[in-house]
Protein backbone atom coordinates (compact mmCIF):
# COMPACT_ATOMS: atom_id res chain seq x y z
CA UNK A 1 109.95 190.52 91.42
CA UNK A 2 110.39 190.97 87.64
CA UNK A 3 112.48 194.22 86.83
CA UNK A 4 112.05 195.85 83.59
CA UNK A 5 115.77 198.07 82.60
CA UNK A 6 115.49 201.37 80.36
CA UNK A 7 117.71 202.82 78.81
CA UNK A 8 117.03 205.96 76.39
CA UNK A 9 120.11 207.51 74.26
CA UNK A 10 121.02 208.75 71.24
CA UNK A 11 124.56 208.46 69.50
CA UNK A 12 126.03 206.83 72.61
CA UNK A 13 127.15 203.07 70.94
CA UNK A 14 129.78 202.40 72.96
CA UNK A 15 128.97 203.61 75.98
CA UNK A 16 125.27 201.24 75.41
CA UNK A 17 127.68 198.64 75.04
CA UNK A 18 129.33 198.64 78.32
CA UNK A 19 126.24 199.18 80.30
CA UNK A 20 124.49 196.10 78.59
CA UNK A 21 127.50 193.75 79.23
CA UNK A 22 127.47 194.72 82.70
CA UNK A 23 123.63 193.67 83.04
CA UNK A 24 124.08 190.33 81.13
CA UNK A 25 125.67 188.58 85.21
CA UNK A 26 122.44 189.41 86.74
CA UNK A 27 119.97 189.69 84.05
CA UNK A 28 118.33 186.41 84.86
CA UNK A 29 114.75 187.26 83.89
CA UNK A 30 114.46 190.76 83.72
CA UNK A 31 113.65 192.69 80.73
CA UNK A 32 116.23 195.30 79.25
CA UNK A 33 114.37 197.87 76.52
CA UNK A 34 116.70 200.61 74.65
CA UNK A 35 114.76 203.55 73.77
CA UNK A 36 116.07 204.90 70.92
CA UNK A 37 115.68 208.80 70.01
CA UNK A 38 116.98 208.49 66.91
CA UNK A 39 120.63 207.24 66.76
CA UNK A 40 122.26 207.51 63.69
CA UNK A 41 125.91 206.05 64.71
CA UNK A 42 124.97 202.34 65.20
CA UNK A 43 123.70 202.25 68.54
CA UNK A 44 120.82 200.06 67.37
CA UNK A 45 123.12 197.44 65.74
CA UNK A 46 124.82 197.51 69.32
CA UNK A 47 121.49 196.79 71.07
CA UNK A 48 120.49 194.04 67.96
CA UNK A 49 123.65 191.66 69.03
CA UNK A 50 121.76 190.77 72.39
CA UNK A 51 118.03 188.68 71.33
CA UNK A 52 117.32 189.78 75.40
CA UNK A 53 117.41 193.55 74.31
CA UNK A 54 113.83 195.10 73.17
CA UNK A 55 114.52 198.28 71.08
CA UNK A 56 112.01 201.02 71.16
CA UNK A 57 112.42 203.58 68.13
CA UNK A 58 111.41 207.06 69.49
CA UNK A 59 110.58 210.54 67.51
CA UNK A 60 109.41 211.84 69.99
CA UNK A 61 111.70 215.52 71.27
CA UNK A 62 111.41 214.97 74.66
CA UNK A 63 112.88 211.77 76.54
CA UNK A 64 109.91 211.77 79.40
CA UNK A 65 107.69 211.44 76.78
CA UNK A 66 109.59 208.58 74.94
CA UNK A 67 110.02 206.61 78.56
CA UNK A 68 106.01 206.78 78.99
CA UNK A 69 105.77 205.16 75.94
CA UNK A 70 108.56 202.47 76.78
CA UNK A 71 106.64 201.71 79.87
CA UNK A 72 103.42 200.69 78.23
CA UNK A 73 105.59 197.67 76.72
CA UNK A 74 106.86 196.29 79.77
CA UNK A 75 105.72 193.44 82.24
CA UNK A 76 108.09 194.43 85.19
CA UNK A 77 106.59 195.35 88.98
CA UNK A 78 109.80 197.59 89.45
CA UNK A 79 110.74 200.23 86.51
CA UNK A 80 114.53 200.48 86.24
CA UNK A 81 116.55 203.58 84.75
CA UNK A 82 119.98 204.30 83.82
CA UNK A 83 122.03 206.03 81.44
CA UNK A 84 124.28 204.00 78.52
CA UNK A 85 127.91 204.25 79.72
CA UNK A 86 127.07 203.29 83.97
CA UNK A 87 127.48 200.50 85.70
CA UNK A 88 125.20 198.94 88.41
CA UNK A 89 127.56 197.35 90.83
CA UNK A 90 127.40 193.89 91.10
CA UNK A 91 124.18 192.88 93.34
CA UNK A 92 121.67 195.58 91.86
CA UNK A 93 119.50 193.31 90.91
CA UNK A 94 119.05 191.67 94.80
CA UNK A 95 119.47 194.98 96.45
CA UNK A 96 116.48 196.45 94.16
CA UNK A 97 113.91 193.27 94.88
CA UNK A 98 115.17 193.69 98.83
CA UNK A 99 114.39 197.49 98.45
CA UNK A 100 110.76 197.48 97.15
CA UNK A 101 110.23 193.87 99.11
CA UNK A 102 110.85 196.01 102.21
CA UNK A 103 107.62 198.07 100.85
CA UNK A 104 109.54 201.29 99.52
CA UNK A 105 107.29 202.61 96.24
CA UNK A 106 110.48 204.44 95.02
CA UNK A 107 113.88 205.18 95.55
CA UNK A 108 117.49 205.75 93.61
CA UNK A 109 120.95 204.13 93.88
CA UNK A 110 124.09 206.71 94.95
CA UNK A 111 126.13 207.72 92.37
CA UNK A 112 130.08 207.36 91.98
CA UNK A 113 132.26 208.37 89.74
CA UNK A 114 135.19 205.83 88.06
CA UNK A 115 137.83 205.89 84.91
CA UNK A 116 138.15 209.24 85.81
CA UNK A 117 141.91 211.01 84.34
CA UNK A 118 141.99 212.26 88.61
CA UNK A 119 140.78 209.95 91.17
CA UNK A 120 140.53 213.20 93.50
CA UNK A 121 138.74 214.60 90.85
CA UNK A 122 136.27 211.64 90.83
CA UNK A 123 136.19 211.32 94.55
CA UNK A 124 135.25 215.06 94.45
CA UNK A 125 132.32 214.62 92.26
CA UNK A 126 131.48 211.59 94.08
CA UNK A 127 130.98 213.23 96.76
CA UNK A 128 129.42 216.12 95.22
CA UNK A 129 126.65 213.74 94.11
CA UNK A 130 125.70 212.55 97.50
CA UNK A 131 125.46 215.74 99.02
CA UNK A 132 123.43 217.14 95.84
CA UNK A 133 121.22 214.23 96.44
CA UNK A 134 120.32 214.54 100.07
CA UNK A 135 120.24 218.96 99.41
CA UNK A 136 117.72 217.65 96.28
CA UNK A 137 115.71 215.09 97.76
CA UNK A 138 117.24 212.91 94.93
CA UNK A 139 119.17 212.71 91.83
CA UNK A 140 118.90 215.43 89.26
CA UNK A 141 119.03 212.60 86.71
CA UNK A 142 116.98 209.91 86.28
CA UNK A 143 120.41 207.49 86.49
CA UNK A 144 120.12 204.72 88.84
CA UNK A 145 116.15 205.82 89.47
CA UNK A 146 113.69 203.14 90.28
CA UNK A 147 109.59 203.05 90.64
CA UNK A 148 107.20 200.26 91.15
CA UNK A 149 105.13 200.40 88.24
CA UNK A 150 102.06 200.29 90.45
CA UNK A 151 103.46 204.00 91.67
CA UNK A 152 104.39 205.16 88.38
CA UNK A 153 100.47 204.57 86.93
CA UNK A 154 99.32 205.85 89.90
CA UNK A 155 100.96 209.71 89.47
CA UNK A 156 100.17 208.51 85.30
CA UNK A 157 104.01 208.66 84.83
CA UNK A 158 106.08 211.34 83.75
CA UNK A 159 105.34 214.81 83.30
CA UNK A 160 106.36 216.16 79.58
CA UNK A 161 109.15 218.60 81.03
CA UNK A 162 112.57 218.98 79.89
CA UNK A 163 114.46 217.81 81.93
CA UNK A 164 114.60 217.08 85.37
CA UNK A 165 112.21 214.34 84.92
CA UNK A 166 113.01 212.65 88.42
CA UNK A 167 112.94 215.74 90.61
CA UNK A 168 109.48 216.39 89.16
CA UNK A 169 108.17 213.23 89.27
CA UNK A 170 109.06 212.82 93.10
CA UNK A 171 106.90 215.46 93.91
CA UNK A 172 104.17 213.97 92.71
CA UNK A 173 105.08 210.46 94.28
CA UNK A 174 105.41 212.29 97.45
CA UNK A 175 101.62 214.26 97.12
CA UNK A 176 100.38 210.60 96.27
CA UNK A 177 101.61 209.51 99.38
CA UNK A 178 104.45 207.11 98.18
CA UNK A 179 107.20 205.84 100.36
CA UNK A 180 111.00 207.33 98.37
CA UNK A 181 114.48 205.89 99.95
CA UNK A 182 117.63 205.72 98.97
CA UNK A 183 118.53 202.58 97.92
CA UNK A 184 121.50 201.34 99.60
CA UNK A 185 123.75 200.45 96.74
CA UNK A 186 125.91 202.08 93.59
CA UNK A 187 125.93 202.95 89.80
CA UNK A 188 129.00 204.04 88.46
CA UNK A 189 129.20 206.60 86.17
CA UNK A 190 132.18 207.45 83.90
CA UNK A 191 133.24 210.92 83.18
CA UNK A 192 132.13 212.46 80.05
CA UNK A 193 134.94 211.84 76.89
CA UNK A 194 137.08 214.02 75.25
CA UNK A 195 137.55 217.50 75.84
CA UNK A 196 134.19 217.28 78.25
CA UNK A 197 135.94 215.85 80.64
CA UNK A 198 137.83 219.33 81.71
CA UNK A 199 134.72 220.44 82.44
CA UNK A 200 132.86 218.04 83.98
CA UNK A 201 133.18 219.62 87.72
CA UNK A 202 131.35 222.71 86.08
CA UNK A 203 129.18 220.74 84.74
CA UNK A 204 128.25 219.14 87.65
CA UNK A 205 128.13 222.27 89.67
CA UNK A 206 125.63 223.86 86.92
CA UNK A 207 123.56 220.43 87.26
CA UNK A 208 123.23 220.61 90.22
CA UNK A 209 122.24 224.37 90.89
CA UNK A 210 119.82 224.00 88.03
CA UNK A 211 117.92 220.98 89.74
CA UNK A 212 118.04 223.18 92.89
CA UNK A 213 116.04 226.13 91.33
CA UNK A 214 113.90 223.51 89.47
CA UNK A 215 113.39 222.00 92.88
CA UNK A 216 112.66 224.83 94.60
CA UNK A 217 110.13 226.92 91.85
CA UNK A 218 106.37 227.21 92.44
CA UNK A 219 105.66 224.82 89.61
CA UNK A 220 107.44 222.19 88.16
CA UNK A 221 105.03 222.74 84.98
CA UNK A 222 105.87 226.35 84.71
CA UNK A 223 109.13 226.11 84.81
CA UNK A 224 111.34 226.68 81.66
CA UNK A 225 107.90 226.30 80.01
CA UNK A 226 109.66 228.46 77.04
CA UNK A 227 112.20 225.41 76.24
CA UNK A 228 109.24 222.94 76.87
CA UNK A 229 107.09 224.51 73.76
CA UNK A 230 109.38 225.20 71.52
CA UNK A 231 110.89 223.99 68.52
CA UNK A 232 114.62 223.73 66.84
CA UNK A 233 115.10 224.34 62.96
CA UNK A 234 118.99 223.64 62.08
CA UNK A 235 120.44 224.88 58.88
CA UNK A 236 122.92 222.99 57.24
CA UNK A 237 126.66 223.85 56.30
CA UNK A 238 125.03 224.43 52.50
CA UNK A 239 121.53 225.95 53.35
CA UNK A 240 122.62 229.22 52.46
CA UNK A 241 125.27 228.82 49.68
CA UNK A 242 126.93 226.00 48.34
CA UNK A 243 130.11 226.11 50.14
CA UNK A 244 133.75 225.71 48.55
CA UNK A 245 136.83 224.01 49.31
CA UNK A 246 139.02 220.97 49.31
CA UNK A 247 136.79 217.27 50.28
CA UNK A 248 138.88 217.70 53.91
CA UNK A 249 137.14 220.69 54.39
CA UNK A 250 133.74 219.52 53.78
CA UNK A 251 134.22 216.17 55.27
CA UNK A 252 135.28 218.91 58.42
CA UNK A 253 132.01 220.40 58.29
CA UNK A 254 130.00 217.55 57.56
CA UNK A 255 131.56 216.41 60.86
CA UNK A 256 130.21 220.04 62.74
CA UNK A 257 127.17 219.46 61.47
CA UNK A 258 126.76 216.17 63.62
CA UNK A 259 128.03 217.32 66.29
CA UNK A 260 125.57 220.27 65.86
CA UNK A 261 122.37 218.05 65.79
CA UNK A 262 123.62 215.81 68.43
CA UNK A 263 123.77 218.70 70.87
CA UNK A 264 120.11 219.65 69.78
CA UNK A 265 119.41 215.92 69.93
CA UNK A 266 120.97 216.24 73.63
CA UNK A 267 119.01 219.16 74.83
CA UNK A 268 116.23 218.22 76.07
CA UNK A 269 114.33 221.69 76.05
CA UNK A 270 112.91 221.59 72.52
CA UNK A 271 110.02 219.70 71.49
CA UNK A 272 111.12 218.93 67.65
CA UNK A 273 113.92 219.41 65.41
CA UNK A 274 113.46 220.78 61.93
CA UNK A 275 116.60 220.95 59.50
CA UNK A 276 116.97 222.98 56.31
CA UNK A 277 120.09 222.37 53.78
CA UNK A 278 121.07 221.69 50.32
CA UNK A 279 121.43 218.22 48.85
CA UNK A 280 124.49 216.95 50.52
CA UNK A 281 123.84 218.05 54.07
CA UNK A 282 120.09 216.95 53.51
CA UNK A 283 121.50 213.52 52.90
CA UNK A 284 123.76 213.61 56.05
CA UNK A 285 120.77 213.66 58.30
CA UNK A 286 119.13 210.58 57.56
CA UNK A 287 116.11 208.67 59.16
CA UNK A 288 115.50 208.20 61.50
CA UNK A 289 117.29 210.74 63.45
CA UNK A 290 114.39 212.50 65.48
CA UNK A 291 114.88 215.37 62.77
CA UNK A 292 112.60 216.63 60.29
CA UNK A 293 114.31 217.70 57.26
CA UNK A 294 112.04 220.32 55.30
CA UNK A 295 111.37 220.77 51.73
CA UNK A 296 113.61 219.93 48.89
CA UNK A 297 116.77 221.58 48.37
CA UNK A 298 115.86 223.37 45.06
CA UNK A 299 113.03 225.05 46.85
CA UNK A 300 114.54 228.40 47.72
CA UNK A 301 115.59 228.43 51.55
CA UNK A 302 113.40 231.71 52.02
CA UNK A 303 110.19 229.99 50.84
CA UNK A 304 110.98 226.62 52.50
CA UNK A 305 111.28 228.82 55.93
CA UNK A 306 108.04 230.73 55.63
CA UNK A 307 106.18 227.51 54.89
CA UNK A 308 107.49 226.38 58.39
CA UNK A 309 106.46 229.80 59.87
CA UNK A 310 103.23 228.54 59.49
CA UNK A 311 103.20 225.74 60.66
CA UNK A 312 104.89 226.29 63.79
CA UNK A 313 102.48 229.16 64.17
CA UNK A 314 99.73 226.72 63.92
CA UNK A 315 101.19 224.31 66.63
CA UNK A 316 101.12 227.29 68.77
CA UNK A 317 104.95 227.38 69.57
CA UNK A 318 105.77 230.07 71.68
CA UNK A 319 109.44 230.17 71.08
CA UNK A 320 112.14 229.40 67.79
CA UNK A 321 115.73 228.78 68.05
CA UNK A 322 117.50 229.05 64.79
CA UNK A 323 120.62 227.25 64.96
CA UNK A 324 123.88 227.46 62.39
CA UNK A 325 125.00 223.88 62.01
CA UNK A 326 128.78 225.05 61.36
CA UNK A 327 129.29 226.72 64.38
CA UNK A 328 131.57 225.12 67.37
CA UNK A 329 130.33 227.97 69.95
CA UNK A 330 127.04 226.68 71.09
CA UNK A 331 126.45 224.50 74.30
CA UNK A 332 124.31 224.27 76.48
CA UNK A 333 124.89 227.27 78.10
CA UNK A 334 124.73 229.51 75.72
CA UNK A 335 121.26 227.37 74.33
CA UNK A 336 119.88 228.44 77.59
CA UNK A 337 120.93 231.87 77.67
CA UNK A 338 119.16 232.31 74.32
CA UNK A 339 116.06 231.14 75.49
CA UNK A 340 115.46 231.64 78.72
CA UNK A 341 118.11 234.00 79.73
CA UNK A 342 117.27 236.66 82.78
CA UNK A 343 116.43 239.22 80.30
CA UNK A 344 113.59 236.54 78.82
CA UNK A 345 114.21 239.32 75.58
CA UNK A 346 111.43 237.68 72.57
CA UNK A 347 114.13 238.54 70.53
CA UNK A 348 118.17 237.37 71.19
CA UNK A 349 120.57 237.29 68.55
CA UNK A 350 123.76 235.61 69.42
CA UNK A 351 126.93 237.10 67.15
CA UNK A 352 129.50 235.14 65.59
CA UNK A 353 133.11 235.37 67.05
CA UNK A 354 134.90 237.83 65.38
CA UNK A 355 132.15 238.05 62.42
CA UNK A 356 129.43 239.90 61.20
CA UNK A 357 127.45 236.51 60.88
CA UNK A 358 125.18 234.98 63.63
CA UNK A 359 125.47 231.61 64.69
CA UNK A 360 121.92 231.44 66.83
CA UNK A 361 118.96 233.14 67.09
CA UNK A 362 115.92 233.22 69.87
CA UNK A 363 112.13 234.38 68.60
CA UNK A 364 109.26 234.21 70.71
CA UNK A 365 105.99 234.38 69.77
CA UNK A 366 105.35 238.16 69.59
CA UNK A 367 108.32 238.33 67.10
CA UNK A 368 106.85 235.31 65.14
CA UNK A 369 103.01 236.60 64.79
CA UNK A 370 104.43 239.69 63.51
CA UNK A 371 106.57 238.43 60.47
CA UNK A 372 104.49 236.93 57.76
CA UNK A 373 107.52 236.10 55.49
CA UNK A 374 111.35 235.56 55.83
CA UNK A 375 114.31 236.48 53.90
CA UNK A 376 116.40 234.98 56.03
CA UNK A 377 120.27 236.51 55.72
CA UNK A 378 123.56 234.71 57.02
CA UNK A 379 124.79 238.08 58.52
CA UNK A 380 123.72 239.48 61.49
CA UNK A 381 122.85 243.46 60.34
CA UNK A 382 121.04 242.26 57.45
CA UNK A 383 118.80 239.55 60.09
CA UNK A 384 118.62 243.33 61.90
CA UNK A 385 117.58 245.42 59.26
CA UNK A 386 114.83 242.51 57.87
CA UNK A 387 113.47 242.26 61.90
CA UNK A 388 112.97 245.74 62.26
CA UNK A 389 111.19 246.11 58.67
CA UNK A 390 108.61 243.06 59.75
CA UNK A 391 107.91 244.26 62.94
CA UNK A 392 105.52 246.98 62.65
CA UNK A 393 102.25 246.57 63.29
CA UNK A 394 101.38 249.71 60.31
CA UNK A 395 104.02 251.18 58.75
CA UNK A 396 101.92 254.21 58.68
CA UNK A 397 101.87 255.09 62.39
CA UNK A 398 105.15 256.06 63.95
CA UNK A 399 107.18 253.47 65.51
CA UNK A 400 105.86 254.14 69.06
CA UNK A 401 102.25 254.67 68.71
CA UNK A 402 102.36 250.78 66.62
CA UNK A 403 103.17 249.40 69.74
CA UNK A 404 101.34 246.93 71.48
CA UNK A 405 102.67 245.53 74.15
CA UNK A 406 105.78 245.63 75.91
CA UNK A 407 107.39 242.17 74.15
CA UNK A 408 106.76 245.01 70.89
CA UNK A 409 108.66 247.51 72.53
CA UNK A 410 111.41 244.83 73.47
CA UNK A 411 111.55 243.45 70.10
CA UNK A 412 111.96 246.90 68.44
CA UNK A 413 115.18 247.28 70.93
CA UNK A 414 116.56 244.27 70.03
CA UNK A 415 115.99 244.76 66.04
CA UNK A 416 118.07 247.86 66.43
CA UNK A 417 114.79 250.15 66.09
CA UNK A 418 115.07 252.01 69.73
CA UNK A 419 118.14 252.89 71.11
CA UNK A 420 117.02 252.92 74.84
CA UNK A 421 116.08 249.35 77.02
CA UNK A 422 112.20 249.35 77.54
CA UNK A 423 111.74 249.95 81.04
């Protein structure tokens, strides 16, 4: 049985390196496609130095969507994914024919942990991962997942959600009647680099409740169906003045600035990525990278941000994040907060550290249909005092009697407008 390998990333060169050397034992006659979302760091170049390797550009925001794509190309009977940086232990390729050969339709490899600084700490998580997959049904992750393509055209492939693409998709496999098993061998996965590593049994542990509430809501659709229509604009270092300082200093933010877009690039939740700058951080972003740079930098910013008002009001988006590209507070966390927080606020401004500036900022729709232009302001009670002149529906009637629904009433709160939380 032919097996066709995906593997989507952006901005992850070496780590596509080490998964694709691992393959080359057992490749045989398999297929191996990389579906790009945009790398701008060489990945591609990585991918080019193996004439086996079928590259797959992708614009598209959200990975599901890229993967359906990927699987129109291939030829194999069993769908293979994994993440660059793992490591199918030697005899995945046998293990997966004697898997579906034994008529499974579906089914996912256990995950374990090596390289990792602690080998408690990756025994730990090991372990972790097990027990999260038999409490889950499954992985959280589509790592180490694998479909017959006969079952994957059969549920018409993945759903366009965030994340969670597995968990979702094994519902549907299991309402189509298709047989899901473990498969009895491993992938290993290395720890995340850097200064992620300290954190990677939170992470874990926030994985892995997330898939659990994903798992467990009424709809897999309806869930975070906020992140899953909306859209990212990122403002360069030099979108709102033209910064000064030594060339170490700019090289320094140049440097936040990717880091910025690869964290938008990495969160799966939006459906596109607009960025706004001047000329030099304009230049930085390059194509492709999966983001849309808008208008020319002598266009003044306010203009070139109404313009895309509109059209993201035409696409019917029904939620905004505005995102400072030289700030080094946002994660994922804090992403998620914004936008689909408990409060689920239309309007969330997140402060800068110690500043009167913001570094992010959360609209929904009710906030968008109600501002019809922009002057768009670095610091945070300026951003106030604009929201709560745009706002009104008349600026005849009194504040209260303008009101018409209760996202108004929430958005006036969070403008500054009304001193007391809507009920």
């Amino acid at each position: 049985m032919k097996i066709s390998i995906f593997l989507p990333l952006f901005n992850r060169r070496d780590e596509l390196k080490r998964s694709l050397r691992a393959l080359i034992p057992e490749k045989g006659e398999h297929e191996v496609f990389v579906v790009d979302m945009g790398s701008t760091d060489g990945s591609q170049d990585v991918a080019k130095e193996h004439d086996w390797v079928q590259i797959i550009s992708s614009k598209e925001g959200l990975r599901s969507k890229a993967l359906n794509a990927a699987v129109e190309e291939s030829t194999g009977e069993i769908l293979f994914f994994m993440d660059p940086g793992s490591l199918p232990a030697r005899g995945w390729a046998q293990a997966l024919q004697a898997h579906f050969e034994a008529g499974a339709d579906a089914g996912h490899l256990n995950c374990s942990e090596v390289d990792a600084t602690a080998k408690w700490a990756a025994s730990l998580r090991s372990l972790s991962m097990k027990v999260g997959h038999q409490v889950l049904g499954g992985p959280a992750s589509l790592n180490g997942v694998a479909v017959s393509k006969a079952a994957f055209e059969k549920v018409s492939g993945f759903r366009p959600v965030p994340d969670f693409e597995w968990l979702a998709f094994a519902a549907r496999l299991k309402e189509s009647g298709a047989k899901v098993k473990a498969i009895k061998h491993e992938i290993l996965v290395a720890p995340a680099a850097g200064s992620r590593q300290a954190n990677a049994w939170q992470e874990l542990k926030e994985d892995l409740v997330s898939a659990w509430k994903f798992r467990k809501s009424d709809s897999f659709d309806a869930t975070r169906n906020k992140r899953k229509a909306s859209c990212a604009v990122i403002f360069g270092y030099d979108a709102f003045e033209k910064p000064a300082g030594h060339d170490f200093f700019k090289k320094a933010q140049e440097e936040i600035q990717n880091l910025t877009i690869e964290l938008m690039q990495s969160y799966r939740g939006v459906e596109k990525i607009y960025f706004i700058g001047g000329s030099a951080s304009n230049k930085l972003v390059g194509q492709p990278s999966g983001v849309e740079v808008i208008g020319k930098p002598r266009t003044a910013l306010d203009k070139r941000f109404s313009e895309l008002l509109e059209r993201i009001r035409s696409e019917n988006q029904e939620g905004l994040l505005l995102v400072k590209s030289n700030s080094m507070e946002l994660g994922h966390d804090k992403l998620r907060m914004l936008s689909e927080g408990e409060s689920e606020e239309p309007c969330v401004i997140l402060p800068e550290a110690n500043s009167d500036n913001w570094t992010a900022l959360w609209l929904e729709q009710p906030v968008l249909e109600a501002i019809s232009d922009w002057e768009l302001a670095p610091d945070t009670p300026s951003l106030k005092a604009h929201l709560k002149s745009k706002i009104f529906r008349c600026e005849e009637e009194a504040p209260v009697k303008s009101l018409r629904t209760d996202s108004d009433a929430r958005s006036l709160y969070y403008a500054g407008v009304l001193d007391q939380h809507p009920a």
